[in-house]
PDB file of N, CA and C in Angstrom:
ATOM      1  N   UNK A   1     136.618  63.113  76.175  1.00  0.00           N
ATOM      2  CA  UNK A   1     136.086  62.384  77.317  1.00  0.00           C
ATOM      3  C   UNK A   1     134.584  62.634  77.380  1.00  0.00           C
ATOM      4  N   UNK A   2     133.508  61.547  77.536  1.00  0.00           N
ATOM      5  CA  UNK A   2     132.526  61.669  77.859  1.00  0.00           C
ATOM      6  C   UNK A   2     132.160  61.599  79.132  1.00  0.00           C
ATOM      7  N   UNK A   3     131.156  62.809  79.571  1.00  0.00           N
ATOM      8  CA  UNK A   3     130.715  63.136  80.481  1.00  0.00           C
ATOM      9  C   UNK A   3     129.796  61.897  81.467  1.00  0.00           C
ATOM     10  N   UNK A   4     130.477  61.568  82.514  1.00  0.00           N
ATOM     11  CA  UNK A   4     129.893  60.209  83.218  1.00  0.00           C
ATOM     12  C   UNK A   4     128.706  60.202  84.000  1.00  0.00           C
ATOM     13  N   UNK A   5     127.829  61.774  83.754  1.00  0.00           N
ATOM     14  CA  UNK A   5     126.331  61.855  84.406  1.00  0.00           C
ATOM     15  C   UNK A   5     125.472  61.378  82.651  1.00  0.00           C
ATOM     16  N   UNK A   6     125.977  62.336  81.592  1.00  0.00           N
ATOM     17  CA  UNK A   6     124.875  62.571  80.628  1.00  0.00           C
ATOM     18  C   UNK A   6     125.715  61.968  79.593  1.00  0.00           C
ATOM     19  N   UNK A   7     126.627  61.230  79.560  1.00  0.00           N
ATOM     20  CA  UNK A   7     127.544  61.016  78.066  1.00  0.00           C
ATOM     21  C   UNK A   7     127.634  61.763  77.400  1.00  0.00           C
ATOM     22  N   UNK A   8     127.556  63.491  77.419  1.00  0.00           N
ATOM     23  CA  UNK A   8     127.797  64.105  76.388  1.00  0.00           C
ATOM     24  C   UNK A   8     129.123  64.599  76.491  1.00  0.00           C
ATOM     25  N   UNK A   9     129.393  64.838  75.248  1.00  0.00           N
ATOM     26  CA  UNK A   9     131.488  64.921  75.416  1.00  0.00           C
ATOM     27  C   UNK A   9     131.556  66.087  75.893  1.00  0.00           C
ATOM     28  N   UNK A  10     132.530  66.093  76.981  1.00  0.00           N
ATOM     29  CA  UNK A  10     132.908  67.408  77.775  1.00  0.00           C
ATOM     30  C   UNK A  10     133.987  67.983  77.690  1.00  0.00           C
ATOM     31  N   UNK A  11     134.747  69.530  77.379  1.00  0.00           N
ATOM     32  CA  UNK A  11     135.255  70.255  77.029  1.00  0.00           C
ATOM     33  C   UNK A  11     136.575  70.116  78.484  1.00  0.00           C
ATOM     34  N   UNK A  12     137.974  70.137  77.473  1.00  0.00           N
ATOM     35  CA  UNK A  12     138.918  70.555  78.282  1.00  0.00           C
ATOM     36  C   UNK A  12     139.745  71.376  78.319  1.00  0.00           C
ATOM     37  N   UNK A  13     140.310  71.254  79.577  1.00  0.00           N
ATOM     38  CA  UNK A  13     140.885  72.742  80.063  1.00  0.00           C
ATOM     39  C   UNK A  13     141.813  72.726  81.312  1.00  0.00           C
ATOM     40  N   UNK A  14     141.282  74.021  82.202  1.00  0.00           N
ATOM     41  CA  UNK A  14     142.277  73.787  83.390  1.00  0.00           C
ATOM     42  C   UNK A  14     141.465  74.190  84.196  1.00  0.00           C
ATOM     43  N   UNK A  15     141.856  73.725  85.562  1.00  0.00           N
ATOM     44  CA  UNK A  15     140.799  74.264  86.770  1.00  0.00           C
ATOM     45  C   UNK A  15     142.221  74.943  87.916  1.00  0.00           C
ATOM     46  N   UNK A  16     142.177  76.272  88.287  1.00  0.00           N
ATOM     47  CA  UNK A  16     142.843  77.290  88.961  1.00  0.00           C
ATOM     48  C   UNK A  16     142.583  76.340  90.359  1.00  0.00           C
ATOM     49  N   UNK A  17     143.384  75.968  91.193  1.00  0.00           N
ATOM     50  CA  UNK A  17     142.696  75.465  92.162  1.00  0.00           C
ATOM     51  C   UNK A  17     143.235  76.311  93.513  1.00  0.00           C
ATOM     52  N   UNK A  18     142.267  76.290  94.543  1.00  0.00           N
ATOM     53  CA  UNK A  18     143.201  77.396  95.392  1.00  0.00           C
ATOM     54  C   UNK A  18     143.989  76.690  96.591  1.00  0.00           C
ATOM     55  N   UNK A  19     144.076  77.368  97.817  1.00  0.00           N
ATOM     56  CA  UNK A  19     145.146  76.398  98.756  1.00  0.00           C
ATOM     57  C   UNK A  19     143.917  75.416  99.706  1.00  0.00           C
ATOM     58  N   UNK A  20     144.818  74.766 100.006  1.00  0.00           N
ATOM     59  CA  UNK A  20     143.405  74.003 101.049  1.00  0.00           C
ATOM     60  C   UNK A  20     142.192  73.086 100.498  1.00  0.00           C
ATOM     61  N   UNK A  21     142.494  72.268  99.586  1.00  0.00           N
ATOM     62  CA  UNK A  21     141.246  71.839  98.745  1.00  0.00           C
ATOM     63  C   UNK A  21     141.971  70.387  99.112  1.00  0.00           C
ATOM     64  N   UNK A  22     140.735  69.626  99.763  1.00  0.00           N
ATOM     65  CA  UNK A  22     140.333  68.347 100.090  1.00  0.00           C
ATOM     66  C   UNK A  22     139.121  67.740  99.700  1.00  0.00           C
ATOM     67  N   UNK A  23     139.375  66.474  99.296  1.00  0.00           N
ATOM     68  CA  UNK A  23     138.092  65.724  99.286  1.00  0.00           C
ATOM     69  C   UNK A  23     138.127  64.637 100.468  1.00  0.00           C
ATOM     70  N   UNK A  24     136.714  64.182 100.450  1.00  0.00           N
ATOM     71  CA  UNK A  24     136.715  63.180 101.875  1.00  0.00           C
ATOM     72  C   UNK A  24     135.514  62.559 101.807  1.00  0.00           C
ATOM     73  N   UNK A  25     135.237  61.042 102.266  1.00  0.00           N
ATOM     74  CA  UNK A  25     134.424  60.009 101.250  1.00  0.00           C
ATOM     75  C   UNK A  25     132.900  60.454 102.616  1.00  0.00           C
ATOM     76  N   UNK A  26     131.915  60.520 101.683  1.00  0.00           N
ATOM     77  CA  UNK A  26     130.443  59.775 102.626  1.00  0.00           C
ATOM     78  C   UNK A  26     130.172  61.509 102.283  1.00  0.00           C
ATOM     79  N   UNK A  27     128.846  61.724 103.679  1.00  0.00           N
ATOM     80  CA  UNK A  27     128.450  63.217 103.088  1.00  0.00           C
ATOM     81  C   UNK A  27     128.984  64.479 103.765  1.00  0.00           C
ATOM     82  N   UNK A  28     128.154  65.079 103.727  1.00  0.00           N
ATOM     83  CA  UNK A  28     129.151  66.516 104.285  1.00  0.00           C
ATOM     84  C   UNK A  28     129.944  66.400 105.186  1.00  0.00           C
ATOM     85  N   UNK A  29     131.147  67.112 105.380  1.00  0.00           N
ATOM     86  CA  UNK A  29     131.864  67.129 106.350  1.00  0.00           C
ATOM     87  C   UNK A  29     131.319  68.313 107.213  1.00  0.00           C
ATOM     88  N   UNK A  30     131.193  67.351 108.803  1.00  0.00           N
ATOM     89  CA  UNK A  30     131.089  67.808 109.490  1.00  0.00           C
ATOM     90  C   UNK A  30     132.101  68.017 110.683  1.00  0.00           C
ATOM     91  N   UNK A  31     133.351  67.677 110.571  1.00  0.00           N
ATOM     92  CA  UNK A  31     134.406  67.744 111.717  1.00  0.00           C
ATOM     93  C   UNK A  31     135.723  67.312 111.019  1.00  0.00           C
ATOM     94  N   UNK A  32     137.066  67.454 111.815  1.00  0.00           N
ATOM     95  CA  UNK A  32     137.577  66.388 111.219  1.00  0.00           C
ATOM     96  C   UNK A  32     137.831  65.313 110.769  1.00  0.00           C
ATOM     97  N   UNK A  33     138.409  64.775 109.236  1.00  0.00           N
ATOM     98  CA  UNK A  33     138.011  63.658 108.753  1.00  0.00           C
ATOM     99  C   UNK A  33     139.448  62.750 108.218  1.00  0.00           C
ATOM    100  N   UNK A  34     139.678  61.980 109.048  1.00  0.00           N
ATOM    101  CA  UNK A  34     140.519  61.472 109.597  1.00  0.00           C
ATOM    102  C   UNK A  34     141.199  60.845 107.880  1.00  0.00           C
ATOM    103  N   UNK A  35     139.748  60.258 107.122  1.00  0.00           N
ATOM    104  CA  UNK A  35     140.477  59.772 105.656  1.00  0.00           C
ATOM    105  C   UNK A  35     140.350  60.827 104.550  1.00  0.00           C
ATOM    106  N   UNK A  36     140.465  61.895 104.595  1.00  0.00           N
ATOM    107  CA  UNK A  36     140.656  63.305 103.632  1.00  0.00           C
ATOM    108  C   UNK A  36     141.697  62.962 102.914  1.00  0.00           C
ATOM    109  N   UNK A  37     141.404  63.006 101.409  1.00  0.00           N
ATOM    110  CA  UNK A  37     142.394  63.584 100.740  1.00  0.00           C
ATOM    111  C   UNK A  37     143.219  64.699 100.184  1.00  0.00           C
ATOM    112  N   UNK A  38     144.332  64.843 100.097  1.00  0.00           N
ATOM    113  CA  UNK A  38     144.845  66.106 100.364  1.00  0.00           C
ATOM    114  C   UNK A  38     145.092  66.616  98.596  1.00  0.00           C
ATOM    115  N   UNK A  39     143.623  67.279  97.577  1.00  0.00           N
ATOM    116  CA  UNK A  39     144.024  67.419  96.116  1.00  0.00           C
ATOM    117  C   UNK A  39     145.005  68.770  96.306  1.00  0.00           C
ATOM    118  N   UNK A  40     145.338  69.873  96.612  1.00  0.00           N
ATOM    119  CA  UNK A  40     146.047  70.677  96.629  1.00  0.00           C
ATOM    120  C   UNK A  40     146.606  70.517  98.097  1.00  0.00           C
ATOM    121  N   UNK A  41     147.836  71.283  98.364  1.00  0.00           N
ATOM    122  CA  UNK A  41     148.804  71.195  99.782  1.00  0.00           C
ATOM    123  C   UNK A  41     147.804  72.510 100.237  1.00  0.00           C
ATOM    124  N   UNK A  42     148.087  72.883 101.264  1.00  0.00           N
ATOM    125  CA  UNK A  42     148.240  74.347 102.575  1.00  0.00           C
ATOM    126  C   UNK A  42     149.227  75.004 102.052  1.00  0.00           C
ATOM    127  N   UNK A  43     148.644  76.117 101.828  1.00  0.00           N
ATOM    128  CA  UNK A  43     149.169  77.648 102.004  1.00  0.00           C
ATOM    129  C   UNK A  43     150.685  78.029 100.910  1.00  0.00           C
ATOM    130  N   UNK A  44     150.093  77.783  99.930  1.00  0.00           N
ATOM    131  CA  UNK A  44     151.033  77.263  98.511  1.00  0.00           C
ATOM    132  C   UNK A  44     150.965  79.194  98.368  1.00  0.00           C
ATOM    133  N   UNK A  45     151.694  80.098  97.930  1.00  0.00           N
ATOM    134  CA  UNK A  45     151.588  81.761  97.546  1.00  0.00           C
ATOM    135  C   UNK A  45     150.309  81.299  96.227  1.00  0.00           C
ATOM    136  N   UNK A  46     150.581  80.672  95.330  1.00  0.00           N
ATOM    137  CA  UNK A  46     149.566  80.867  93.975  1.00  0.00           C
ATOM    138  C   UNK A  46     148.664  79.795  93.771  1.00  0.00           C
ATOM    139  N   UNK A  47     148.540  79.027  94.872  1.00  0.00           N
ATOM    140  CA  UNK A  47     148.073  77.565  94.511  1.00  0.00           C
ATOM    141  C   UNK A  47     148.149  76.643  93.878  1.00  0.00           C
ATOM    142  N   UNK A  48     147.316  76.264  92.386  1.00  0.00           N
ATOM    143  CA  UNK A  48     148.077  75.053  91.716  1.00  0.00           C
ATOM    144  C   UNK A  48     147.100  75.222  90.298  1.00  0.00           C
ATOM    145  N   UNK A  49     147.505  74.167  89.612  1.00  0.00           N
ATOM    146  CA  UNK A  49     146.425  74.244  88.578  1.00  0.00           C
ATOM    147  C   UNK A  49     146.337  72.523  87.887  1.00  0.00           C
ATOM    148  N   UNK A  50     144.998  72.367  87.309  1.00  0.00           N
ATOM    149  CA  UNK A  50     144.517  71.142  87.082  1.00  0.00           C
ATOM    150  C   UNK A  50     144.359  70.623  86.357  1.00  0.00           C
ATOM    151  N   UNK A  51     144.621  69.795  85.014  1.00  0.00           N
ATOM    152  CA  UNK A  51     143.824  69.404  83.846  1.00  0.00           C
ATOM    153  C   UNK A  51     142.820  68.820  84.253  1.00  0.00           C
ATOM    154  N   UNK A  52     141.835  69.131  83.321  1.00  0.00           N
ATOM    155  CA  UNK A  52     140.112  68.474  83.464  1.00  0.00           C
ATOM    156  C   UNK A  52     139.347  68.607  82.552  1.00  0.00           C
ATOM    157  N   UNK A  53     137.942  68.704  82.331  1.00  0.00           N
ATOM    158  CA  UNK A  53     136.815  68.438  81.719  1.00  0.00           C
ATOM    159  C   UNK A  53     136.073  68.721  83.132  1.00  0.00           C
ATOM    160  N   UNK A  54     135.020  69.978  81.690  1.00  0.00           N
ATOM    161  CA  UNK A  54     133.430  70.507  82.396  1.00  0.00           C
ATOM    162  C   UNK A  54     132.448  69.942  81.125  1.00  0.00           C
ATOM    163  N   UNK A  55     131.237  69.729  81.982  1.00  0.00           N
ATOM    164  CA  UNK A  55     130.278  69.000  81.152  1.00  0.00           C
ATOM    165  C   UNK A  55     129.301  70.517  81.079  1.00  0.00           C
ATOM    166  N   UNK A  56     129.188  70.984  79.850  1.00  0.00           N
ATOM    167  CA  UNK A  56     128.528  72.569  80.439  1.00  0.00           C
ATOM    168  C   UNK A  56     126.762  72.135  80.328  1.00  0.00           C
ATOM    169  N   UNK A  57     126.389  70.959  79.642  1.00  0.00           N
ATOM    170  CA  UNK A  57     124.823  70.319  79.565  1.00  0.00           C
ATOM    171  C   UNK A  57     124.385  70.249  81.123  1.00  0.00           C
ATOM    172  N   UNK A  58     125.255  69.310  81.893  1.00  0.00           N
ATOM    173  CA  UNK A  58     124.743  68.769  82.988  1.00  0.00           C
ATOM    174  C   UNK A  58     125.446  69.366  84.071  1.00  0.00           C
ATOM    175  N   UNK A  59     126.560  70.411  83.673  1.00  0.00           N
ATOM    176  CA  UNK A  59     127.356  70.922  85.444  1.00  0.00           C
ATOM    177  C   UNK A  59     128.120  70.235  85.951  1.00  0.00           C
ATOM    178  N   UNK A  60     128.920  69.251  84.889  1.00  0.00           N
ATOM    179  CA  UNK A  60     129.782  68.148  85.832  1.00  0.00           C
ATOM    180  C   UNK A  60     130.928  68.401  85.590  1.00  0.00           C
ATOM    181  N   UNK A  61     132.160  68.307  86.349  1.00  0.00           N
ATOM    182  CA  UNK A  61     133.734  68.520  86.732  1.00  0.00           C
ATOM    183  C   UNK A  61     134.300  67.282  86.478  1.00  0.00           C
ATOM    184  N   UNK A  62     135.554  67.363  86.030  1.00  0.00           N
ATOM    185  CA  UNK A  62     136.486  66.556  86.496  1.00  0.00           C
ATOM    186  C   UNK A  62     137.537  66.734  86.442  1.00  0.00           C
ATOM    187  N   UNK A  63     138.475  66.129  87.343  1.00  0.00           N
ATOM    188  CA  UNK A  63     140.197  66.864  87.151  1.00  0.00           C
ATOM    189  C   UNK A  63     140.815  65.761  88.102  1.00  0.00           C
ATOM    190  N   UNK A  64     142.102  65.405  87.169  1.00  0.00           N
ATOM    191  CA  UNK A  64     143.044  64.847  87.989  1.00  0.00           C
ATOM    192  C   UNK A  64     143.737  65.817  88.669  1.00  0.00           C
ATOM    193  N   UNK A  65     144.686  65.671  89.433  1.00  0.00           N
ATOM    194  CA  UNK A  65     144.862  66.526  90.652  1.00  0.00           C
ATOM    195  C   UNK A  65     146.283  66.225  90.535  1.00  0.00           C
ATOM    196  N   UNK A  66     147.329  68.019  90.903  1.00  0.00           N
ATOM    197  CA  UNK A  66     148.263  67.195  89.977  1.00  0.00           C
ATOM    198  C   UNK A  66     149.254  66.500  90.454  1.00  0.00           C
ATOM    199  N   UNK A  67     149.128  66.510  92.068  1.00  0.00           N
ATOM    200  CA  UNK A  67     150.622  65.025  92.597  1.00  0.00           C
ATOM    201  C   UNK A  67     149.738  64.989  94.534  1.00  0.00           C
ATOM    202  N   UNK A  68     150.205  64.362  94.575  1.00  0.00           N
ATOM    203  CA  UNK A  68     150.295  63.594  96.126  1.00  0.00           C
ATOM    204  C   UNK A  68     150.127  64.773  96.725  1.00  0.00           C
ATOM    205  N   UNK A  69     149.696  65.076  97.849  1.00  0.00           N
ATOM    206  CA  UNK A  69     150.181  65.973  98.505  1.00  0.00           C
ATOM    207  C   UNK A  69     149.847  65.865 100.369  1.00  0.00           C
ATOM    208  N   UNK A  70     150.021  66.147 101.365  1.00  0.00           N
ATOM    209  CA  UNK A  70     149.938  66.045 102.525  1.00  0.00           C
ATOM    210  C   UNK A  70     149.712  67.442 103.301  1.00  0.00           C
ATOM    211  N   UNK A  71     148.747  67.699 104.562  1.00  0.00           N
ATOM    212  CA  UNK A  71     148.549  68.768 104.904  1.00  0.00           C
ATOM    213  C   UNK A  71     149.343  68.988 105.717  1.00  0.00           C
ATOM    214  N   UNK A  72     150.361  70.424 106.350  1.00  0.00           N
ATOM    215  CA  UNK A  72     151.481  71.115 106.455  1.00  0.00           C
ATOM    216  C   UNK A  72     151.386  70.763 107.817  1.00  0.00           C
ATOM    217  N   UNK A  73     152.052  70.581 108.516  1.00  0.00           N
ATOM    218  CA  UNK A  73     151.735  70.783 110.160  1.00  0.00           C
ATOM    219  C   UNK A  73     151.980  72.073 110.726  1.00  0.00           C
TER     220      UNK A  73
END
């Protein structure tokens, strides 16, 4: 896979991911964010793990994430 900042081919692997990891669109989050996505669940004992690609030239990530998930009530 080439790296989508610098096109240089980026190395794969796995990313350890821990509990509680969301993404959520526009810039920092500052409160709750009503369209968050949920990449790992809440309060998993070992968390999860990721296939991906690091770009080690430019510092760039990527990882599919590995199923659906929803935050716990």
């Amino acid at each position: 896979m080439n790296c989508p900042k610098c096109n240089a081919e980026m190395e794969r692997g796995h990313f350890t991911l821990p509990n509680n990891v969301t993404w959520y669109p526009g810039d920092r989050k500052t409160g709750i964010v009503k369209d968050q996505v949920w990449l790992v669940g809440r309060w998993t004992l070992f968390g999860d793990q990721a296939e991906g690609y690091i770009c080690q030239k430019c510092r760039w990530a990527a990882f599919q994430y590995p199923h659906e998930t929803k935050p716990s009530a």
